[in-house]
C-alpha atoms as a PDB file:
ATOM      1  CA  UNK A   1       0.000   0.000   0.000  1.00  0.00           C
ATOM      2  CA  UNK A   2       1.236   3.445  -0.837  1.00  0.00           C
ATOM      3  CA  UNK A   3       1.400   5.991   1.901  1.00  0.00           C
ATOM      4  CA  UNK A   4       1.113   9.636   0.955  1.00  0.00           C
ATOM      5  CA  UNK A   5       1.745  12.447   3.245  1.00  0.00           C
ATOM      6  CA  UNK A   6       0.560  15.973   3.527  1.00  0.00           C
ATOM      7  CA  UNK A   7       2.785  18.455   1.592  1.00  0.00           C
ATOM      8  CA  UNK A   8       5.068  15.264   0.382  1.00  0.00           C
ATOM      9  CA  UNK A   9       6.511  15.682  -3.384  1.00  0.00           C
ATOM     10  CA  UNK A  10       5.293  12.978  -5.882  1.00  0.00           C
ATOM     11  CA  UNK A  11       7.444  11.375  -7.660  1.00  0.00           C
ATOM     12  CA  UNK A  12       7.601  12.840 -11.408  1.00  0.00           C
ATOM     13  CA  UNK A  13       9.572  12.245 -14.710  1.00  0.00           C
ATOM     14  CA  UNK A  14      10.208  14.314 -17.615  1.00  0.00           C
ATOM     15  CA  UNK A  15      12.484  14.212 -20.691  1.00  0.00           C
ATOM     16  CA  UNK A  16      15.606  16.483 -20.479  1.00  0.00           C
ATOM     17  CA  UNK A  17      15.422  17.136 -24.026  1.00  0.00           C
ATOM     18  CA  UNK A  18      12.058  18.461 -24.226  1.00  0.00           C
ATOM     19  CA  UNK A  19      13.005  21.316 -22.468  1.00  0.00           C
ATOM     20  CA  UNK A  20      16.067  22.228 -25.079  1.00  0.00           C
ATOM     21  CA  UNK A  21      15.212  24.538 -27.230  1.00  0.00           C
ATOM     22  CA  UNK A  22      17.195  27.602 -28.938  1.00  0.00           C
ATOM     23  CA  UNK A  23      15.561  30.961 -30.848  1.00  0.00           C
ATOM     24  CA  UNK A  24      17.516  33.462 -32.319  1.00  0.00           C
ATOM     25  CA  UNK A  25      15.938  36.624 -30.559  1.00  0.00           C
ATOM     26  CA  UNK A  26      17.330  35.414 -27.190  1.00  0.00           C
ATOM     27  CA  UNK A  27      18.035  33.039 -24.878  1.00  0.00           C
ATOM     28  CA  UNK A  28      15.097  30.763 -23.771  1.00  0.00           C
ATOM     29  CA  UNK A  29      14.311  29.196 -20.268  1.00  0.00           C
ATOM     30  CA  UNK A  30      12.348  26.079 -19.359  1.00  0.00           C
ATOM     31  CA  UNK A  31      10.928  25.267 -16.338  1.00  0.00           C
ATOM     32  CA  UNK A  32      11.501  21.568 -15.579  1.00  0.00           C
ATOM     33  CA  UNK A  33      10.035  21.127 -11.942  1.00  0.00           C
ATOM     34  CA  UNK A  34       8.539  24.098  -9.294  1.00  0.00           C
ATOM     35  CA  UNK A  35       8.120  22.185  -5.814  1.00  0.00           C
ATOM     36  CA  UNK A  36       7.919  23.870  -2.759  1.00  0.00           C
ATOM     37  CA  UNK A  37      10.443  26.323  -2.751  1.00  0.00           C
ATOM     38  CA  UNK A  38      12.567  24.675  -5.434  1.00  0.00           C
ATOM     39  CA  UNK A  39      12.733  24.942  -8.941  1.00  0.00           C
ATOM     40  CA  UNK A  40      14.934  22.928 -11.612  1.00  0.00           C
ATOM     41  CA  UNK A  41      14.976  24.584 -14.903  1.00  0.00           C
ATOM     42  CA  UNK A  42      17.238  24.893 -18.372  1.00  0.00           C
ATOM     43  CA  UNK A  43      18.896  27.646 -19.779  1.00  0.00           C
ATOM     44  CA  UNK A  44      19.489  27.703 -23.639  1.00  0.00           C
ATOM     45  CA  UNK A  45      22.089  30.003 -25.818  1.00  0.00           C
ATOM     46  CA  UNK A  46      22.976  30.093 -29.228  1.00  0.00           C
ATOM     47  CA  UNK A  47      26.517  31.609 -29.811  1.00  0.00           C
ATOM     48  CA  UNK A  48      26.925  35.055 -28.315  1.00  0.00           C
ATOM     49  CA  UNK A  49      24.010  34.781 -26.211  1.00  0.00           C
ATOM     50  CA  UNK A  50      23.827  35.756 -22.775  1.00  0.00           C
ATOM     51  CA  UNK A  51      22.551  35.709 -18.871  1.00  0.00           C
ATOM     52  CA  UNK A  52      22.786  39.610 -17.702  1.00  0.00           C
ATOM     53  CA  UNK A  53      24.561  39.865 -14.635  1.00  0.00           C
ATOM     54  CA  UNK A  54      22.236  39.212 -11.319  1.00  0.00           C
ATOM     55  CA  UNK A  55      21.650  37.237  -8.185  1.00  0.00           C
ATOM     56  CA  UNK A  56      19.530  34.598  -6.469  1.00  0.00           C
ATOM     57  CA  UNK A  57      19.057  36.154  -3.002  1.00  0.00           C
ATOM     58  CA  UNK A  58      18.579  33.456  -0.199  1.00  0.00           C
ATOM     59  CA  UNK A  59      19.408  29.968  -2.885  1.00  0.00           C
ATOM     60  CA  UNK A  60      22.017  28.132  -3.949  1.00  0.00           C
ATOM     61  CA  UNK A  61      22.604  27.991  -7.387  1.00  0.00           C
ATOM     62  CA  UNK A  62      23.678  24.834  -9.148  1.00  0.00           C
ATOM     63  CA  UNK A  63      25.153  24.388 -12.262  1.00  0.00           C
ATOM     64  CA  UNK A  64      25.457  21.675 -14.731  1.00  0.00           C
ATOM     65  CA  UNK A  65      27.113  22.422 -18.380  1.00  0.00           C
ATOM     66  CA  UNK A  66      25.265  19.663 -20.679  1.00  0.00           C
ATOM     67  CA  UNK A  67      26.339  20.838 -23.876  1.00  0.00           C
ATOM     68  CA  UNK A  68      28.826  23.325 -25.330  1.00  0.00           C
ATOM     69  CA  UNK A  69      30.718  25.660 -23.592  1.00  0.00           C
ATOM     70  CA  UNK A  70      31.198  29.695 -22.589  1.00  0.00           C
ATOM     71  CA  UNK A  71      31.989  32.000 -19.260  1.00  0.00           C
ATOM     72  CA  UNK A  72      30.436  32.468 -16.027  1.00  0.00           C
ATOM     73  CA  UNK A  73      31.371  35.971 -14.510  1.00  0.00           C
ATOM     74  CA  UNK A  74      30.369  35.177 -10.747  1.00  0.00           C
ATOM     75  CA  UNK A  75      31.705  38.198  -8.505  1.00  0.00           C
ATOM     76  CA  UNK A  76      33.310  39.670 -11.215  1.00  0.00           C
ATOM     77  CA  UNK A  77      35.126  36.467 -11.865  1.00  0.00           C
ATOM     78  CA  UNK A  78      35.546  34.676 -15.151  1.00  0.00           C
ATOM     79  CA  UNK A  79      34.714  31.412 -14.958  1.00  0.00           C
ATOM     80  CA  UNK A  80      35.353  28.947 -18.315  1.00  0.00           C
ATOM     81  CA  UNK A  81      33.109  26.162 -18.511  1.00  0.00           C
ATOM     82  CA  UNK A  82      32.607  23.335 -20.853  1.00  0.00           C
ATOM     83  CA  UNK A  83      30.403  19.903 -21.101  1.00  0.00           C
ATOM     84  CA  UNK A  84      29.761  18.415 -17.926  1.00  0.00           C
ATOM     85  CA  UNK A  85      31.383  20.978 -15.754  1.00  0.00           C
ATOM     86  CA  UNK A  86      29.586  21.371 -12.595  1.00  0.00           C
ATOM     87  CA  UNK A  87      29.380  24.612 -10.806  1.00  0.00           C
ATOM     88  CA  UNK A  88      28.102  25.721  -7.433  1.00  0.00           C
ATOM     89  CA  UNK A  89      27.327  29.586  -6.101  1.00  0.00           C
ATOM     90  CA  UNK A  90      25.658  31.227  -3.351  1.00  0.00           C
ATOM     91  CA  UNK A  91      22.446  33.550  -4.233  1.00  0.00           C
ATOM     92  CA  UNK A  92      24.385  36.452  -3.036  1.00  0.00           C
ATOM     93  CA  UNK A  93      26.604  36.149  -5.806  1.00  0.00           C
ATOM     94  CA  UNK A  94      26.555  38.500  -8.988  1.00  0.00           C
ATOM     95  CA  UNK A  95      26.171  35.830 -11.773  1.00  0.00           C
ATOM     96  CA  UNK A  96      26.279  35.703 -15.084  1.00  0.00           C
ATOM     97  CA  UNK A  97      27.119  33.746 -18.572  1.00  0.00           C
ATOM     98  CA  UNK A  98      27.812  34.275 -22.183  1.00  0.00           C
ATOM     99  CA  UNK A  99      28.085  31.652 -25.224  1.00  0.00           C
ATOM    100  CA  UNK A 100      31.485  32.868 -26.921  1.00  0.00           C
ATOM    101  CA  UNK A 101      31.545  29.647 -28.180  1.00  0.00           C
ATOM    102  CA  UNK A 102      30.674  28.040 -31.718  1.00  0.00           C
ATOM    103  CA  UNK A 103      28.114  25.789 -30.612  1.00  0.00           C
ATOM    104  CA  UNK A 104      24.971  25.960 -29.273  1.00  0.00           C
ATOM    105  CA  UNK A 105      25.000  25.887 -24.694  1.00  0.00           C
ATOM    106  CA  UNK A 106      22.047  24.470 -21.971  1.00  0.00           C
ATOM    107  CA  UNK A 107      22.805  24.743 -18.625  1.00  0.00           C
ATOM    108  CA  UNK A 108      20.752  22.714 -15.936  1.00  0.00           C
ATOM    109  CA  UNK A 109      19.843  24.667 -13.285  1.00  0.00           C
ATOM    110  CA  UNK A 110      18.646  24.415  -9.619  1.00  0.00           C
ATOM    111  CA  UNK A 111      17.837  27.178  -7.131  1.00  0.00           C
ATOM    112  CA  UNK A 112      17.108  25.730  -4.317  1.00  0.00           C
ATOM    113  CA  UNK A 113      15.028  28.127  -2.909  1.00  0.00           C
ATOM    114  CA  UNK A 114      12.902  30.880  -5.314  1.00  0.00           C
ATOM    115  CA  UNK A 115      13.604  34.177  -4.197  1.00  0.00           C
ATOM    116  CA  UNK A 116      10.145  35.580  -5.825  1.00  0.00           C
ATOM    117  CA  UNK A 117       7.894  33.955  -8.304  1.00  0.00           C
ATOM    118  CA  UNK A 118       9.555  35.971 -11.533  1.00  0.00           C
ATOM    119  CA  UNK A 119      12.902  33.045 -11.078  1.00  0.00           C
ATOM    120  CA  UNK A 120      10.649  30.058 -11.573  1.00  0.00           C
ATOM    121  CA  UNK A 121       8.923  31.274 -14.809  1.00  0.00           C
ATOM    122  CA  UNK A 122       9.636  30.288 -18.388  1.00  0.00           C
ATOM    123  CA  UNK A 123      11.110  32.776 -20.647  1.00  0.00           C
END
């Protein structure tokens, strides 16, 4: 017999790739999951692309590179990333990324809390 309890997650599953996608006019984000005050989500870029500078007040951000490669300025600090490079940063942290590479970049992302509602949105 399954037991569920109040406020407990259900398990879910969803397909990585169907939340890779890349437009021209900017970079896109996909939310993945949104529990609690979680959410897991990708980040797309087509060369010369970028994340604007800014910060995740009160979360942990982690990082995973699963394809391509560019720089993460975090504090002002370049940061050179490629394929399967895992990165981790506090919220407080200025962050940001650019594509200056040839091929196309997604980054899988957790924050592992959502500062306000506007961080777990697609764009």
């Amino acid at each position: 017999m399954k037991k569920t309890f109040k406020g407990a997650i259900q398990m879910k599953k969803e397909m990585l790739n169907n939340f890779i996608e890349y437009i021209e006019e900017k970079l896109t984000k996909r939310v993945i999951f949104k529990e609690g005050g979680s959410t897991i989500f990708v980040l797309n870029f087509m060369p010369n692309q970028e994340l604007p500078p800014h910060k995740h007040p009160g979360s942990n951000v982690y990082l995973l590179v699963l394809s391509g490669e560019g720089t993460f300025s975090i504090d002002e600090q370049e940061v050179k990333v490629k394929k399967n490079d895992v990165i981790v940063c506090n919220g407080d942290e200025s962050l940001s990324f650019v594509n200056n590479g040839t091929e196309n970049v997604s980054l899988y992302v957790t924050l592992t809390k959502i500062p306000d509602e506007r961080y777990a949105q697609d764009v």
